[in-house]
C-alpha atoms as a PDB file:
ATOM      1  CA  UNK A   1      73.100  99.041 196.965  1.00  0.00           C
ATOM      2  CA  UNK A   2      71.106  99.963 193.709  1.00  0.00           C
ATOM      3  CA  UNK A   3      73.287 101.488 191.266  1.00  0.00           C
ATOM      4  CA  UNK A   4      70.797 104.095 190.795  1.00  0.00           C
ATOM      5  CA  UNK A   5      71.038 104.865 194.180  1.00  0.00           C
ATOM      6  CA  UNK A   6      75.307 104.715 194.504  1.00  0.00           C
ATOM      7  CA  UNK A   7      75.883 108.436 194.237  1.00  0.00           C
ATOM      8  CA  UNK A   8      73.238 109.364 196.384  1.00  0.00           C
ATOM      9  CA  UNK A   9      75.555 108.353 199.325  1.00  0.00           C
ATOM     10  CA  UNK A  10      78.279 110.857 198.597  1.00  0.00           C
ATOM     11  CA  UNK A  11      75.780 113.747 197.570  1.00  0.00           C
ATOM     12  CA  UNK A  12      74.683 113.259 201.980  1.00  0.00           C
ATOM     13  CA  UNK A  13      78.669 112.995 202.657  1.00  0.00           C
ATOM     14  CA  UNK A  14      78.988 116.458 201.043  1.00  0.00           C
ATOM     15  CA  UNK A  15      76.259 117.804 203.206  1.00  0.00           C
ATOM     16  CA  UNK A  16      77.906 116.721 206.513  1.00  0.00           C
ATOM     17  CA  UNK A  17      79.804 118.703 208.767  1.00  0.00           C
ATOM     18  CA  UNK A  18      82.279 118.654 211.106  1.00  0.00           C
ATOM     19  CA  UNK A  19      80.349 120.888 214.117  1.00  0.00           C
ATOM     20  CA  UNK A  20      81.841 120.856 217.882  1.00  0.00           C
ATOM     21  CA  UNK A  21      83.683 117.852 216.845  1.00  0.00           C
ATOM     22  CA  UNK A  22      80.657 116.090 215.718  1.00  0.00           C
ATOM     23  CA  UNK A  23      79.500 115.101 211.902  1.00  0.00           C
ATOM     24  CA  UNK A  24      76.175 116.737 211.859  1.00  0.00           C
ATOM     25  CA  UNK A  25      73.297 116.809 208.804  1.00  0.00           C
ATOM     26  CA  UNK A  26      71.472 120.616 208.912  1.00  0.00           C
ATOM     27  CA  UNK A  27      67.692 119.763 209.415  1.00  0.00           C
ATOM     28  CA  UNK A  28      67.054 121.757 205.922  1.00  0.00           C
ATOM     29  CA  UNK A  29      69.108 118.988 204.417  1.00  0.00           C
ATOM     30  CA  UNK A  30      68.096 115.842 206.194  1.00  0.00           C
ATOM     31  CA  UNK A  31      64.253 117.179 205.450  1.00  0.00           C
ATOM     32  CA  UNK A  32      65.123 117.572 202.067  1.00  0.00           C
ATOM     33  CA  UNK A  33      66.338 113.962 201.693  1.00  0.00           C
ATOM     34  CA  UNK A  34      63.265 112.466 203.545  1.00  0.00           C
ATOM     35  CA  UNK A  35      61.194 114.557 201.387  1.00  0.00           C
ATOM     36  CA  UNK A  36      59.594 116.676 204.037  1.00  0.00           C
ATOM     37  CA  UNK A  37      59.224 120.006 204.770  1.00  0.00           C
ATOM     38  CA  UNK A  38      62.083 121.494 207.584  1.00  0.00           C
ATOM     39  CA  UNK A  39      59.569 122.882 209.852  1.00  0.00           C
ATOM     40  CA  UNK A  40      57.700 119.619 209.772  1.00  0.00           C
ATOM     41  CA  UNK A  41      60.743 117.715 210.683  1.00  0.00           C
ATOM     42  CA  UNK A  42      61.358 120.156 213.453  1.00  0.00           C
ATOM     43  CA  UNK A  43      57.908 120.199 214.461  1.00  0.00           C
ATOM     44  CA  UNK A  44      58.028 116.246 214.856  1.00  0.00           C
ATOM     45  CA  UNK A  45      61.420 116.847 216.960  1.00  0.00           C
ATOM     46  CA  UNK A  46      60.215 118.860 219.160  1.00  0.00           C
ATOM     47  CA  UNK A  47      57.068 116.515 219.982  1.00  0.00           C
ATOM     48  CA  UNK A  48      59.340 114.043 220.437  1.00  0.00           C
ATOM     49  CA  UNK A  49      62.240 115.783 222.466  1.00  0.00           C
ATOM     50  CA  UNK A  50      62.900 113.074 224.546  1.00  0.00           C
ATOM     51  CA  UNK A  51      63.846 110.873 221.508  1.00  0.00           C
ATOM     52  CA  UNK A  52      67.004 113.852 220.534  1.00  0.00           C
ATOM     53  CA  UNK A  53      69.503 113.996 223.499  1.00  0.00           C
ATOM     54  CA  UNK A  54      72.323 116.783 222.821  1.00  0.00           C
ATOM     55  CA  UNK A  55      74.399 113.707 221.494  1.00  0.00           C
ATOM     56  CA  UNK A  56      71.300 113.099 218.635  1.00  0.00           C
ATOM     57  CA  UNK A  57      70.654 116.613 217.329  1.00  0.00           C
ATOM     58  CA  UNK A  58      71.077 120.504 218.934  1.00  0.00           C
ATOM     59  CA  UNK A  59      70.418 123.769 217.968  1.00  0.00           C
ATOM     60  CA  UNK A  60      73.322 125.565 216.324  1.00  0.00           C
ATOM     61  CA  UNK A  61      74.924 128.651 217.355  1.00  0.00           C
ATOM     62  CA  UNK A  62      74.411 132.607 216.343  1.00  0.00           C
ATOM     63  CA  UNK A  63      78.607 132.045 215.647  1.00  0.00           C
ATOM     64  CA  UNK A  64      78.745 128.286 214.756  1.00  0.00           C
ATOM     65  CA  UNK A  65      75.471 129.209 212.066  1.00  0.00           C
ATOM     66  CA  UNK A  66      77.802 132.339 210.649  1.00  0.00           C
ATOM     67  CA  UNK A  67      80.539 130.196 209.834  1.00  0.00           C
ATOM     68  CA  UNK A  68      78.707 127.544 208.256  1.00  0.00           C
ATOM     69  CA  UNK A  69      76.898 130.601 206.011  1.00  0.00           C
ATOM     70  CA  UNK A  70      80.181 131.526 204.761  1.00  0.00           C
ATOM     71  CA  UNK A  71      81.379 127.585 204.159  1.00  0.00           C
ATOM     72  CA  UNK A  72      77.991 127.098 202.568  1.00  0.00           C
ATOM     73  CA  UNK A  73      77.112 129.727 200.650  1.00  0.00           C
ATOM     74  CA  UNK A  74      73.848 130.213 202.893  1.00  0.00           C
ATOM     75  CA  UNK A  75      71.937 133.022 201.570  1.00  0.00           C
ATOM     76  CA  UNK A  76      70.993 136.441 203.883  1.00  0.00           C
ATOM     77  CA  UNK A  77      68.397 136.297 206.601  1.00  0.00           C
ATOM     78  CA  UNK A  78      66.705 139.383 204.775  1.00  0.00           C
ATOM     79  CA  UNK A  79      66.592 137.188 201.361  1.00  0.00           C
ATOM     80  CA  UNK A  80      65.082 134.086 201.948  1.00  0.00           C
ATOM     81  CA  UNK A  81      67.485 132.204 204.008  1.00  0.00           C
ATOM     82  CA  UNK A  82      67.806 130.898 207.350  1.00  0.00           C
ATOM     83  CA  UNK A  83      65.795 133.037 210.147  1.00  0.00           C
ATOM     84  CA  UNK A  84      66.847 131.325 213.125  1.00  0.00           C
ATOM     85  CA  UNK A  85      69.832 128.431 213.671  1.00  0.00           C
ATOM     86  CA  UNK A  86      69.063 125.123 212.376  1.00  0.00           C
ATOM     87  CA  UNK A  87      68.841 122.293 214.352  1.00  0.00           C
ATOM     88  CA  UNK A  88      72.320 119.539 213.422  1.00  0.00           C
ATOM     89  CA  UNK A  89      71.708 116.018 213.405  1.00  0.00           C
ATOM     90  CA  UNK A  90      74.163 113.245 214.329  1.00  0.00           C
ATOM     91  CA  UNK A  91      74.380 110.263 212.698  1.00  0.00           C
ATOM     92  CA  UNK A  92      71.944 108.458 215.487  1.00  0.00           C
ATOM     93  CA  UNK A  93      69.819 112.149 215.546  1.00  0.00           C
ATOM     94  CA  UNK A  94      69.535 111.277 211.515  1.00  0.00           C
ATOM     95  CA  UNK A  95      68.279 107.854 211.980  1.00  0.00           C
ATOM     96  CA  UNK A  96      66.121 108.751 215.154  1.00  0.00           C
ATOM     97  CA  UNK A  97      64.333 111.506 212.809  1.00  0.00           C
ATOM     98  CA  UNK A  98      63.633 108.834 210.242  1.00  0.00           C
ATOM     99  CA  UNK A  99      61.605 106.887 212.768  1.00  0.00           C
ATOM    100  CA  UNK A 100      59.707 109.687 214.615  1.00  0.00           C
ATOM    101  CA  UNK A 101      58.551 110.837 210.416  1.00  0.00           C
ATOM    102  CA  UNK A 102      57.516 107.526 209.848  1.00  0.00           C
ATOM    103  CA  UNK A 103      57.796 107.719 205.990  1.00  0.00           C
ATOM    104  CA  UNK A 104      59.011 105.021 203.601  1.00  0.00           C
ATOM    105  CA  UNK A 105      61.335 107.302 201.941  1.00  0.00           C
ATOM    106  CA  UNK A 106      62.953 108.552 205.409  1.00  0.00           C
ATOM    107  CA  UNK A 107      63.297 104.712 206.341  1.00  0.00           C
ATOM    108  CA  UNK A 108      64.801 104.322 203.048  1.00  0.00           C
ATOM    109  CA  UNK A 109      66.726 107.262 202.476  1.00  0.00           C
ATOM    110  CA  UNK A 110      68.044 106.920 206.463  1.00  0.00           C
ATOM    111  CA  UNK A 111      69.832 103.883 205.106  1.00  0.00           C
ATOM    112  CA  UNK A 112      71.980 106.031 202.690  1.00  0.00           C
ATOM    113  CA  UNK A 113      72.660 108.765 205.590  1.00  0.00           C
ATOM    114  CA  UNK A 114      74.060 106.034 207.745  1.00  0.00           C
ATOM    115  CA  UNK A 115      76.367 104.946 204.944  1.00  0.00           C
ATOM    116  CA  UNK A 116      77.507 108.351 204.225  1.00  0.00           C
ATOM    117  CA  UNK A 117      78.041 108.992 208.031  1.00  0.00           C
ATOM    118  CA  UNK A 118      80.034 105.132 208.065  1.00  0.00           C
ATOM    119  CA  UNK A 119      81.917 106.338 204.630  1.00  0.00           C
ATOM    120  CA  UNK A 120      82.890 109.449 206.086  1.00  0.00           C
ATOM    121  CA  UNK A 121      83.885 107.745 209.284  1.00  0.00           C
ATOM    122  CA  UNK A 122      86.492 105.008 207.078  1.00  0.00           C
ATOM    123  CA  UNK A 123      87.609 107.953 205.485  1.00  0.00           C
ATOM    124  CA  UNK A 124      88.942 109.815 209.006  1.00  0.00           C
ATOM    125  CA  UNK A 125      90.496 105.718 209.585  1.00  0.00           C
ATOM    126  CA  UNK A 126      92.246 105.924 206.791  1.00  0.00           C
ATOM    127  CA  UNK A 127      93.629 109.287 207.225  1.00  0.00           C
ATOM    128  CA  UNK A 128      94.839 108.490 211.029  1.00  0.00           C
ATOM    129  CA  UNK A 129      96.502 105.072 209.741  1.00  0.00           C
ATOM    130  CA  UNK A 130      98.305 106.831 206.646  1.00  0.00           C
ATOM    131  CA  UNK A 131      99.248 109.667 209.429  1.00  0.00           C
ATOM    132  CA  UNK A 132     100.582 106.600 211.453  1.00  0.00           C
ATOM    133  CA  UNK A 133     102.378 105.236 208.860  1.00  0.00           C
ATOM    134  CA  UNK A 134     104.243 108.747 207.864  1.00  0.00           C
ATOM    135  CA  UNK A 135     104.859 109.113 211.262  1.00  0.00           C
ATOM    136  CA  UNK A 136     106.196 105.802 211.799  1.00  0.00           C
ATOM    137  CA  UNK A 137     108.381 106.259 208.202  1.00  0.00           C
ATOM    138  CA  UNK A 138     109.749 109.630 209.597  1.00  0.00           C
ATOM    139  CA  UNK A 139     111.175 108.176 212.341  1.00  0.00           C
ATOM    140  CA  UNK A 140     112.889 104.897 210.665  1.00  0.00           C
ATOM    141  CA  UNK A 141     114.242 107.779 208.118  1.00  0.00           C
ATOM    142  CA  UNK A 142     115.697 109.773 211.218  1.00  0.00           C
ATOM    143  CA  UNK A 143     117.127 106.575 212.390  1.00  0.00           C
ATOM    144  CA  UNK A 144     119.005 106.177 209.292  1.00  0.00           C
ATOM    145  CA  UNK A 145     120.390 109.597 208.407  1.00  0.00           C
ATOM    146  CA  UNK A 146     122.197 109.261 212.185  1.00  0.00           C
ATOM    147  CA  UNK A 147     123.747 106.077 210.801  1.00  0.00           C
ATOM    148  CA  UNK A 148     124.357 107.654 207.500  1.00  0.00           C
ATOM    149  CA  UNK A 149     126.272 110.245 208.863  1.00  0.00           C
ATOM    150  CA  UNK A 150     128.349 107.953 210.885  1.00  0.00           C
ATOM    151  CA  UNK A 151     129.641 105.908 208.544  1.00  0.00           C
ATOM    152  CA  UNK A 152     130.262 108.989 205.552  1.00  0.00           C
ATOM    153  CA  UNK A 153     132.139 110.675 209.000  1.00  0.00           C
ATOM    154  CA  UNK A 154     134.182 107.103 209.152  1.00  0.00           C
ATOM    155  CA  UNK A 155     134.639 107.086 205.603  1.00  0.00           C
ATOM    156  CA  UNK A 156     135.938 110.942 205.531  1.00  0.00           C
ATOM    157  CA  UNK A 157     138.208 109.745 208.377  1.00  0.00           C
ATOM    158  CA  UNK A 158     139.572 106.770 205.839  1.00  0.00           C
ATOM    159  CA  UNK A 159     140.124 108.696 202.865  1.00  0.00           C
ATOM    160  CA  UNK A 160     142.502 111.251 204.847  1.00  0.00           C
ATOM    161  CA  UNK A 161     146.442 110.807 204.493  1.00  0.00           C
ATOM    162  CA  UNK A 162     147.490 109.354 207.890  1.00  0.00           C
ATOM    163  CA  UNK A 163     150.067 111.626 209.251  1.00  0.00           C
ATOM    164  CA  UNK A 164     153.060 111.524 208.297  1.00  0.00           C
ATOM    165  CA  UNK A 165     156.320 112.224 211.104  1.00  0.00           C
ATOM    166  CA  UNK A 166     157.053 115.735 210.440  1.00  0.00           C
ATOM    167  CA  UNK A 167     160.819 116.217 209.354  1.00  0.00           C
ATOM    168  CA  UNK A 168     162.515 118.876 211.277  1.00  0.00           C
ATOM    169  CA  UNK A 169     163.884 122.106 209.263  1.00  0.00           C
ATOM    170  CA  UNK A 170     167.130 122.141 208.876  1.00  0.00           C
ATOM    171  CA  UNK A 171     170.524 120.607 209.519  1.00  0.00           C
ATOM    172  CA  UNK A 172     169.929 117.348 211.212  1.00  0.00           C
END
């Protein structure tokens, strides 16, 4: 990878979403970064709809688009912003756009979306095998605070007096 280029990478990781349990690119974005217009990708998406199952690339929600307006800061539909949903992209919707544009850059730039989609993807790896790990850590802990306990109970039991016959009151 260029050096030039590095960053580029993360700047598409902090454009994908986590949408019915699927990383998706917004088609404003992914036109953006093959340096089209949206409505021309969209355009070339739906002349090629056969190319975008659900699994590649779907039209968002009336719901699903007002939550991502509030994570993203989307402006109003009266000022500018989005008039309809956007279309969401999965990783293989990303790359399958790149080929039905059939522009250097989108070749090019499709490269740095599958990385960020394949970063993004280690990332969630890591997360589950540190998770496994805690988990895993938790439970030897619990292990050992049972044994603990058993031998500080033994070692109360040690440091009490034995008893002692108990002498009668009185004349013997």
């Amino acid at each position: 990878m260029r050096p030039d280029r590095a960053p580029l990478a993360d700047r598409i990781a902090g454009r994908i979403f986590l949408l019915r349990g699927l990383r998706v690119i917004l088609d404003a974005d992914l036109a953006r970064l093959y340096g089209v217009e949206t409505r021309r990708l969209n355009e070339q998406v739906r002349r090629n709809l056969r190319r975008f199952p659900v699994e590649f690339a779907f039209q968002v929600s009336k719901q699903e688009l007002a939550h991502l307006m509030s994570q993203i800061a989307t402006s109003n539909r009266g000022r500018g912003g989005v008039r309809k949903p956007p279309l969401a992209f999965t990783e293989h919707g990303a790359v399958m756009a790149a080929t039905v544009l059939n522009s250097a850059r989108a070749v090019e730039v499709s490269l740095y979306v599958v990385r960020a989609f394949v970063h993004l993807r280690d990332a969630v790896g890591r997360s589950k095998e540190i998770e496994r790990r805690l988990a895993e850590l938790e439970h030897r802990i619990g292990d050992h605070d049972g044994a603990i306990r058993e031998i500080l109970n033994a070692l109360r039991g040690l440091m009490q007096a034995p008893p002692s016959p108990r002498r009668r009151i009185g004349f013997v």
